[in-house]
Protein backbone atom coordinates (compact mmCIF):
# COMPACT_ATOMS: atom_id res chain seq x y z
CA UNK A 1 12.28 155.53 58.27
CA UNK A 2 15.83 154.60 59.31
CA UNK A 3 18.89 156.26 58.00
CA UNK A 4 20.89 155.07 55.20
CA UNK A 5 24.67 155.51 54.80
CA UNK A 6 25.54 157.77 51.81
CA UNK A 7 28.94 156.66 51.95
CA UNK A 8 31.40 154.80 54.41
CA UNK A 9 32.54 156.30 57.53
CA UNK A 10 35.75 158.68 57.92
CA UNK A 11 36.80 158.53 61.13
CA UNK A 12 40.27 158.06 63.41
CA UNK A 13 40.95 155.79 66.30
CA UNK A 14 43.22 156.56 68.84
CA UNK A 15 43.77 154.05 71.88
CA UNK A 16 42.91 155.79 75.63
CA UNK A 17 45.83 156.62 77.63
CA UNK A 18 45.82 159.11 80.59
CA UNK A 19 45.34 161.99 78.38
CA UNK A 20 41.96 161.16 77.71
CA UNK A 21 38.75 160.90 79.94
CA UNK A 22 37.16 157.26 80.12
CA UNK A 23 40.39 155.69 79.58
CA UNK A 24 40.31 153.48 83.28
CA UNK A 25 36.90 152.13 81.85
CA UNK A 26 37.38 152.43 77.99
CA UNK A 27 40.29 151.48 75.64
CA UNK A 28 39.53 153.26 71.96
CA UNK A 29 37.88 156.54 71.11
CA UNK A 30 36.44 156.72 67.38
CA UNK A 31 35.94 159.94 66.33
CA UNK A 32 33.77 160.53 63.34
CA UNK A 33 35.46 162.76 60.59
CA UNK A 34 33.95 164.86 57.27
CA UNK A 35 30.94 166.95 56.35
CA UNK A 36 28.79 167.49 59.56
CA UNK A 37 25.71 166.50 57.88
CA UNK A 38 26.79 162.98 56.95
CA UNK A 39 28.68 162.68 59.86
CA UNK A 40 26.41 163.19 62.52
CA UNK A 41 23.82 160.90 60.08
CA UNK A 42 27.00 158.39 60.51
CA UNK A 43 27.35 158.63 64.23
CA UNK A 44 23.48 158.06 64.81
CA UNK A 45 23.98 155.01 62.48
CA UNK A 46 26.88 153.43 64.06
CA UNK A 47 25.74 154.32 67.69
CA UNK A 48 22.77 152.63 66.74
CA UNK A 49 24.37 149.21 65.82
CA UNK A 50 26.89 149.32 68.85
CA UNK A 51 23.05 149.30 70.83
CA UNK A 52 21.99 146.50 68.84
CA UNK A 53 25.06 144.53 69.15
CA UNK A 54 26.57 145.05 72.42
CA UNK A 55 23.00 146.16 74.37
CA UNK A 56 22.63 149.41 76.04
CA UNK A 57 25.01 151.98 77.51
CA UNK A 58 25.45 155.65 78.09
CA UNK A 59 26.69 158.98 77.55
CA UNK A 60 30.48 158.48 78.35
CA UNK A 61 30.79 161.22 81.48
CA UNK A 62 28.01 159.48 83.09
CA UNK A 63 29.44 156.14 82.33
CA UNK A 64 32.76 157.09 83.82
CA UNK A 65 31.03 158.66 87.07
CA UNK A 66 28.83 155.36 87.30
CA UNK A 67 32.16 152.96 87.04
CA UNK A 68 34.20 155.14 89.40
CA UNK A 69 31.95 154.48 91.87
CA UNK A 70 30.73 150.77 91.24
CA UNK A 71 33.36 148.84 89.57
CA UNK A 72 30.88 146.23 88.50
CA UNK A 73 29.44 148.45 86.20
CA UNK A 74 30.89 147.51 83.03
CA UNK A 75 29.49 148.58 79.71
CA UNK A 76 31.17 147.44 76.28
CA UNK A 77 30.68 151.00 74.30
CA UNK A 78 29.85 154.78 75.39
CA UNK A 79 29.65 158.06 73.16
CA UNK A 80 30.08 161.64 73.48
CA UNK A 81 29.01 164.26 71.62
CA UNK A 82 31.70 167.59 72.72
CA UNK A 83 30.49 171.13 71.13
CA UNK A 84 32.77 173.49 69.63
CA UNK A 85 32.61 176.70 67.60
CA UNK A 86 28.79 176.71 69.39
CA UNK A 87 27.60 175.34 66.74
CA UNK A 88 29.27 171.96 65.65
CA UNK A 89 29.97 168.86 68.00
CA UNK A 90 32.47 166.09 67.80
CA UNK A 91 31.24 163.10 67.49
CA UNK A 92 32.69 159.73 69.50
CA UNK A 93 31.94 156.17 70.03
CA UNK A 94 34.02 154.85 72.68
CA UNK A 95 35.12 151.03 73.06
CA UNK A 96 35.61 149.19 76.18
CA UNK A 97 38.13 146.26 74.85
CA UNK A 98 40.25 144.70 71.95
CA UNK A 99 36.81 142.27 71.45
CA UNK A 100 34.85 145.38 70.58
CA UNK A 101 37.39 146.83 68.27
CA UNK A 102 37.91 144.03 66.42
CA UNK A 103 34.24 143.39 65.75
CA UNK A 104 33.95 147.31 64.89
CA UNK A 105 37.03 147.24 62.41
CA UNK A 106 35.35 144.49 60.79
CA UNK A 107 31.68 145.77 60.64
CA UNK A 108 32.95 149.31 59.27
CA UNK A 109 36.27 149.22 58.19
């Protein structure tokens, strides 16, 4: 049974500078807004399609350790999942370049 969306994403997009982790390797950081229910439901949905449309990648700390030490190891997307209030996480997709973006804005914006 796969998941359906109940409603469009919320979410905000900020562009990496040296303030955030991943940003040698990655350019944009989603970061999936609203209820936690839906938006977790969200973030499995859309993680799922940046698989399916870009191929595989991985968790964003171990894609920034990999690329740090291999610089041909390139990978288009990454998330991360960061826990706060032990009990909630913050949910991210990560984007690599303007190509990804663009086909991201236009898939769920």
């Amino acid at each position: 049974m796969g998941l359906t969306m109940s409603a469009t994403p919320k979410f905000t997009v900020s562009k990496l500078d040296t303030r955030f982790a991943g940003h040698r390797h990655l350019k944009y950081r989603i970061k999936l807004l609203g209820d936690y229910t839906v938006r977790y439901d969200q973030y499995i949905q859309i993680r799922n399609w940046c698989w399916d449309t870009w191929g595989s990648s991985c968790e964003r700390d171990i894609l920034i350790d990999l690329a740090d030490k291999d610089e041909s190891f390139i990978r288009k997307w990454s998330w991360h999942a960061e826990k706060y209030n032990k009990r909630f996480y913050d949910l991210y997709i990560y984007l690599a370049t303007d190509q990804e973006y663009v086909m991201f804005k236009l898939k769920w914006m």
